[in-house]
PDB file of N, CA and C in Angstrom:
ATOM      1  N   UNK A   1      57.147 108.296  62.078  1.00  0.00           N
ATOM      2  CA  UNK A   1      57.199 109.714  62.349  1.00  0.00           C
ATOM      3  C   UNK A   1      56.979 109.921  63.844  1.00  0.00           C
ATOM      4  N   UNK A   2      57.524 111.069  64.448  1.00  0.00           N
ATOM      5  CA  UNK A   2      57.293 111.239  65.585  1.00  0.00           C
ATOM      6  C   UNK A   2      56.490 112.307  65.890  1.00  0.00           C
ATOM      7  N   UNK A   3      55.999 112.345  67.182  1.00  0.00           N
ATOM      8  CA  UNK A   3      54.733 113.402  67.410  1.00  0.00           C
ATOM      9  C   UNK A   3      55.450 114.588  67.462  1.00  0.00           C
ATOM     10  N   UNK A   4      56.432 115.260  67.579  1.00  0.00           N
ATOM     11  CA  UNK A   4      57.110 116.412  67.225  1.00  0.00           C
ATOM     12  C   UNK A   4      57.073 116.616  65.997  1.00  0.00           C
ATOM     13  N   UNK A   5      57.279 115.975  65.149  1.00  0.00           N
ATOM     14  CA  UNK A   5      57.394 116.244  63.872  1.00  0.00           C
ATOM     15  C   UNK A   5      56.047 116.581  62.982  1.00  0.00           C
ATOM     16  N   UNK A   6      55.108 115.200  63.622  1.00  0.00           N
ATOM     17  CA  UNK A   6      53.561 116.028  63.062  1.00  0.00           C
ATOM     18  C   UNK A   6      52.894 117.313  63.633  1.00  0.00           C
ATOM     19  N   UNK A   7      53.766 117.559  65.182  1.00  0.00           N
ATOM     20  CA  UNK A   7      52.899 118.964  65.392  1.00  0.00           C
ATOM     21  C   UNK A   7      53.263 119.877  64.393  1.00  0.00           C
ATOM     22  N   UNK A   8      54.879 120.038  63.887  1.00  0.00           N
ATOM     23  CA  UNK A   8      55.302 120.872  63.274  1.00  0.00           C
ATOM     24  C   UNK A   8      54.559 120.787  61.680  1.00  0.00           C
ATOM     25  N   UNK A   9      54.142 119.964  60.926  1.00  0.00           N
ATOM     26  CA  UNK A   9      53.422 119.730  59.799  1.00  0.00           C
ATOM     27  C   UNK A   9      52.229 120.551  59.781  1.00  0.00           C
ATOM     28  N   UNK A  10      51.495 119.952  60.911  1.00  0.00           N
ATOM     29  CA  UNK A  10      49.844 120.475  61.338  1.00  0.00           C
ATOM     30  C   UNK A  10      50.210 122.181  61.017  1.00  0.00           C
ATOM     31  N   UNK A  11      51.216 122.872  62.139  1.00  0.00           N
ATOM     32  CA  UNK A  11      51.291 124.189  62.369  1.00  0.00           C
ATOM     33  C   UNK A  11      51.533 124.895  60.859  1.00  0.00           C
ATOM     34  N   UNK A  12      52.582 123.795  60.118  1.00  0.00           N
ATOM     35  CA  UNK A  12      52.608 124.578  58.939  1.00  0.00           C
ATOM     36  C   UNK A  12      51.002 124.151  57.834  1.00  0.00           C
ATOM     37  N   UNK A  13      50.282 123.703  57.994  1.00  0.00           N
ATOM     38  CA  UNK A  13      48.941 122.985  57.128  1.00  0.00           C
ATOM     39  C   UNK A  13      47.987 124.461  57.997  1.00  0.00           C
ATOM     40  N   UNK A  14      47.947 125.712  58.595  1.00  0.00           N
ATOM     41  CA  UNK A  14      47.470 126.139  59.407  1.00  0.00           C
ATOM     42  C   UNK A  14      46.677 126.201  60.618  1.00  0.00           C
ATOM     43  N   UNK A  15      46.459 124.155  61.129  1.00  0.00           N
ATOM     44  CA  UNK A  15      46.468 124.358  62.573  1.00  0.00           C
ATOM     45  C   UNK A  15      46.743 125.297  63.236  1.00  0.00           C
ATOM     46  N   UNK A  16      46.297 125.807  64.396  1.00  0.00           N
ATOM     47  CA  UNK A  16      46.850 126.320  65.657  1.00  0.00           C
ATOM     48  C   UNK A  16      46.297 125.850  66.922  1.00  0.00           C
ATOM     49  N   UNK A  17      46.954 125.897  67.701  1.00  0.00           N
ATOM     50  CA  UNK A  17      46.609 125.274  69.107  1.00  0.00           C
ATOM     51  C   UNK A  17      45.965 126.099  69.717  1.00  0.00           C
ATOM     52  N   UNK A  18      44.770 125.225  70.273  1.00  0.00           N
ATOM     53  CA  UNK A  18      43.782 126.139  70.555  1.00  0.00           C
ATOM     54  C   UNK A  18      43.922 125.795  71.994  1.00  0.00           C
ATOM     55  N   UNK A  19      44.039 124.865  72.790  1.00  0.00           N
ATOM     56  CA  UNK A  19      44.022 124.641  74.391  1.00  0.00           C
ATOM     57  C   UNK A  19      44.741 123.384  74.364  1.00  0.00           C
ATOM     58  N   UNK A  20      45.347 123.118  75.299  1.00  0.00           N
ATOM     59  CA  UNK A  20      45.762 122.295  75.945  1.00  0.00           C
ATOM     60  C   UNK A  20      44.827 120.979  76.386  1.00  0.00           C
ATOM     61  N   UNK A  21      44.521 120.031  76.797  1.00  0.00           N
ATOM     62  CA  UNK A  21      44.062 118.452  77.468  1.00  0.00           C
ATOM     63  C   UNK A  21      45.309 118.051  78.115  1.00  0.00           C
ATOM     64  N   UNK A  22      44.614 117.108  79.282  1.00  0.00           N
ATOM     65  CA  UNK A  22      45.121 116.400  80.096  1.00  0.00           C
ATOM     66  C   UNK A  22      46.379 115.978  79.403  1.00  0.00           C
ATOM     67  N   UNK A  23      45.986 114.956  78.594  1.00  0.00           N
ATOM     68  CA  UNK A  23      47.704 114.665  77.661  1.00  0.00           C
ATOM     69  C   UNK A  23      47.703 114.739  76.354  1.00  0.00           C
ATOM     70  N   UNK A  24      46.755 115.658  75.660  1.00  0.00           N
ATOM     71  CA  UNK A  24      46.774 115.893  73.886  1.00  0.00           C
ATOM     72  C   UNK A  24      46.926 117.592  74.484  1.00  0.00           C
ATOM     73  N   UNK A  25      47.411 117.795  72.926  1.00  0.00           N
ATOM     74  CA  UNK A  25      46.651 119.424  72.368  1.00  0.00           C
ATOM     75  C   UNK A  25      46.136 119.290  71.602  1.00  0.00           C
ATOM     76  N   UNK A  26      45.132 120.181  71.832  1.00  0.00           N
ATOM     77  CA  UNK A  26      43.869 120.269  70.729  1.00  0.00           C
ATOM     78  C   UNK A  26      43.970 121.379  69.651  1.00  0.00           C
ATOM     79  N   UNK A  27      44.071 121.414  68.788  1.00  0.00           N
ATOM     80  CA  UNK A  27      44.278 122.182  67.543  1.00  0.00           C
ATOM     81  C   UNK A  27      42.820 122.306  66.663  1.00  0.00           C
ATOM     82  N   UNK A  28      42.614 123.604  66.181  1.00  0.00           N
ATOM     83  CA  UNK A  28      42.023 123.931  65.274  1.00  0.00           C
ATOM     84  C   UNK A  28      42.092 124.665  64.057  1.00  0.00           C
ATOM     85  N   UNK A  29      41.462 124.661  63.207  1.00  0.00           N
ATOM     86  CA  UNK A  29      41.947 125.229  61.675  1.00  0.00           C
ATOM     87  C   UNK A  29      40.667 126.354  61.538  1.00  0.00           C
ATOM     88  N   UNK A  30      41.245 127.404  61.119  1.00  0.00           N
ATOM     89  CA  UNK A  30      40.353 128.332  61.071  1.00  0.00           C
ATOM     90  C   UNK A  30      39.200 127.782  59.997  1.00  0.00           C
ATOM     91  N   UNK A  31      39.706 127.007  58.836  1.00  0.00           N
ATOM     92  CA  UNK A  31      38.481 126.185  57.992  1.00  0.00           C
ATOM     93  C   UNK A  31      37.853 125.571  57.585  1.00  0.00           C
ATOM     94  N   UNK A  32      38.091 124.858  58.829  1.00  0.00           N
ATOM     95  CA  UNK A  32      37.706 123.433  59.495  1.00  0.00           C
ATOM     96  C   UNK A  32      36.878 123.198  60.668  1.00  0.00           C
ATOM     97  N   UNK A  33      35.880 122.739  60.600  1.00  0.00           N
ATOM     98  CA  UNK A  33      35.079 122.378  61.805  1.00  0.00           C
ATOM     99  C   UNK A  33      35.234 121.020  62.924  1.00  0.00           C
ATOM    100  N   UNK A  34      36.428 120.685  62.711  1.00  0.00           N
ATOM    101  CA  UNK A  34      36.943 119.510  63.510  1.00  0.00           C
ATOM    102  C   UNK A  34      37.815 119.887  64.401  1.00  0.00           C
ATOM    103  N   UNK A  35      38.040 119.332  65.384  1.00  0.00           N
ATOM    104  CA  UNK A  35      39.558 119.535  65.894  1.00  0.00           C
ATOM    105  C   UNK A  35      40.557 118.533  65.779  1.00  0.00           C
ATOM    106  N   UNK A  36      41.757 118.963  65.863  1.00  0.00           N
ATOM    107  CA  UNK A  36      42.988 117.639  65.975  1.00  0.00           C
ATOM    108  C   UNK A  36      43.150 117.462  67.282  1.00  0.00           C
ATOM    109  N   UNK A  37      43.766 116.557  67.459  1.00  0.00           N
ATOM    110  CA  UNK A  37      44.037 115.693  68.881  1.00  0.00           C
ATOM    111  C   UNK A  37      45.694 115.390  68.638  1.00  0.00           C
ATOM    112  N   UNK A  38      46.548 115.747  69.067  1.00  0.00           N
ATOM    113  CA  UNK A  38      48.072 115.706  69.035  1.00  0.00           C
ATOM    114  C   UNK A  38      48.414 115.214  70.199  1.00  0.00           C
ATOM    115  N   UNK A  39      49.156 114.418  70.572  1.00  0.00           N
ATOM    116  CA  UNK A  39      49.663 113.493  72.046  1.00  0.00           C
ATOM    117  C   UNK A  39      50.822 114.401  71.943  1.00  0.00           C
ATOM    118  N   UNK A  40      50.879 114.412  73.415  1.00  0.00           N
ATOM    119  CA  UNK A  40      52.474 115.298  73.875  1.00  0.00           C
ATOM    120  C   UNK A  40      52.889 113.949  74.258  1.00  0.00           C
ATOM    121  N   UNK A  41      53.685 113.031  73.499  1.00  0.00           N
ATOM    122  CA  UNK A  41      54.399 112.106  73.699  1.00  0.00           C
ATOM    123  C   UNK A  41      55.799 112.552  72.945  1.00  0.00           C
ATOM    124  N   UNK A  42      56.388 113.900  72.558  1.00  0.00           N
ATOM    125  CA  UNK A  42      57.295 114.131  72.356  1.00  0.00           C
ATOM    126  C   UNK A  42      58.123 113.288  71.222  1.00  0.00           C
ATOM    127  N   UNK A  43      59.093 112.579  71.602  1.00  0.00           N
ATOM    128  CA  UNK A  43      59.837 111.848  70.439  1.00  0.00           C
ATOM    129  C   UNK A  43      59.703 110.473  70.152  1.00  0.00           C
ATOM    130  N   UNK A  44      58.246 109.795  70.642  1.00  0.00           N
ATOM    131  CA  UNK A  44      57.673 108.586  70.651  1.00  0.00           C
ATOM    132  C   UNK A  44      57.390 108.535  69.017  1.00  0.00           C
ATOM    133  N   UNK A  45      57.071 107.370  68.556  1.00  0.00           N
ATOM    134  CA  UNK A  45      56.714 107.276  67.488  1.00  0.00           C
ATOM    135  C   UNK A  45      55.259 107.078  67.350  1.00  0.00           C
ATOM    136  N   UNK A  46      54.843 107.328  66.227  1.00  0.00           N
ATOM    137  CA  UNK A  46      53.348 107.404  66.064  1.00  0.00           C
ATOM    138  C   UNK A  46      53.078 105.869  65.310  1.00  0.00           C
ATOM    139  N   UNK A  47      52.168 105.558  65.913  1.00  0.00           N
ATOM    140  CA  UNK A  47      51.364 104.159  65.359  1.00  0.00           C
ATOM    141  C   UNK A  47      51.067 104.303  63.998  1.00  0.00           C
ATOM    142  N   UNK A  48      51.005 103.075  63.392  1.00  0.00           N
ATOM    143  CA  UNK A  48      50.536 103.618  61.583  1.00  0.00           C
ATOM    144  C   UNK A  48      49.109 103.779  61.518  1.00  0.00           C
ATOM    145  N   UNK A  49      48.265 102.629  62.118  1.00  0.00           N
ATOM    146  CA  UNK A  49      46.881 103.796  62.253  1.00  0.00           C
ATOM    147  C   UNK A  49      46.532 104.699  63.039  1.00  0.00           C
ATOM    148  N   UNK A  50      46.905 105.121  63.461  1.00  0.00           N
ATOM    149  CA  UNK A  50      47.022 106.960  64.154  1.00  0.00           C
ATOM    150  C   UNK A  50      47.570 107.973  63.549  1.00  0.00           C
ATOM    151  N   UNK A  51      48.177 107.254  62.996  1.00  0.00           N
ATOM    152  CA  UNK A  51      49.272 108.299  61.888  1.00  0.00           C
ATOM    153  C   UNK A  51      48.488 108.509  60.422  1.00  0.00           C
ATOM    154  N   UNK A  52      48.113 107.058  60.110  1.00  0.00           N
ATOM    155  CA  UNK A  52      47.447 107.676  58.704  1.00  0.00           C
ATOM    156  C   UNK A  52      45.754 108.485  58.948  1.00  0.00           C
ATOM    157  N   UNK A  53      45.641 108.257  60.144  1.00  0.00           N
ATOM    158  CA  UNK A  53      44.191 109.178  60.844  1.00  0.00           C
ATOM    159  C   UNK A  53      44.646 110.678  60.791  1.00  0.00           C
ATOM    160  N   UNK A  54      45.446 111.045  61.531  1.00  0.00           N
ATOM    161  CA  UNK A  54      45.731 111.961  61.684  1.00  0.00           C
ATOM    162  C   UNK A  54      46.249 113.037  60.328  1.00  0.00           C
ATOM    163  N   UNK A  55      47.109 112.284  59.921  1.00  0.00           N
ATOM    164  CA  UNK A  55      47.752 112.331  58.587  1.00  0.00           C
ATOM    165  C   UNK A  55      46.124 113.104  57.436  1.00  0.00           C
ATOM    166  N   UNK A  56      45.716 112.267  57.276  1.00  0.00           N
ATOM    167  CA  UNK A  56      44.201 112.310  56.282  1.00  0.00           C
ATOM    168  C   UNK A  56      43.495 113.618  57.134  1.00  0.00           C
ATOM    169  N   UNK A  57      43.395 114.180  58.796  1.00  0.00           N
ATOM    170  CA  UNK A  57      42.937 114.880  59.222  1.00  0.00           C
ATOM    171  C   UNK A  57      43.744 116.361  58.933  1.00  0.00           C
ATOM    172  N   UNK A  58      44.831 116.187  58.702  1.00  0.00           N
ATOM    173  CA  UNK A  58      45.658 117.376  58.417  1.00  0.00           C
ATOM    174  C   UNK A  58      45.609 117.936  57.285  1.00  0.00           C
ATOM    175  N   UNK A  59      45.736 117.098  56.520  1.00  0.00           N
ATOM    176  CA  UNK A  59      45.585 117.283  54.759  1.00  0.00           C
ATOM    177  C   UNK A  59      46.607 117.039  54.213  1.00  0.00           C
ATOM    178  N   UNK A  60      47.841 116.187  54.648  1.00  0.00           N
ATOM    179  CA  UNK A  60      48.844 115.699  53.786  1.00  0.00           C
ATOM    180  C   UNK A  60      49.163 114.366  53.247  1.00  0.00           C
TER     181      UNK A  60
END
C-alpha cells in the first residue's frame, strides 16, 4: 500500500489532520487519545511493519 492511499483510509476511519511535522502529518481522532504519524512520502510504499502498526492504529 502506499502512503496516499492510507492517508485516504485514516480520513475516512475519522482521523483529521491536526498539524503538520518536519516530514509526517500528525492526525488525530476526536476518540482517541493517540496521534497518527503519516509520512508524506507520497507514492512510496509502506513497509509491512509500519503498515501493520499503523494499520492496527487506524482501526482497519
Amino acid at each position: 500500500m502506499k502512503w496516499n492511499e492510507l492517508r485516504k483510509i485514516a480520513e475516512a476511519h475519522g482521523w483529521r489532520l491536526w498539524r503538520n511535522g518536519s516530514s509526517h502529518d500528525i492526525y488525530r481522532h476526536p476518540d482517541k487519545k493517540e496521534v497518527l504519524l503519516i509520512g508524506r512520502h507520497g507514492k512510496e510504499e509502506i513497509k509491512n511493519g509500519t503498515f501493520n502498526k499503523l494499520k492496527k492504529q487506524i482501526g482497519f
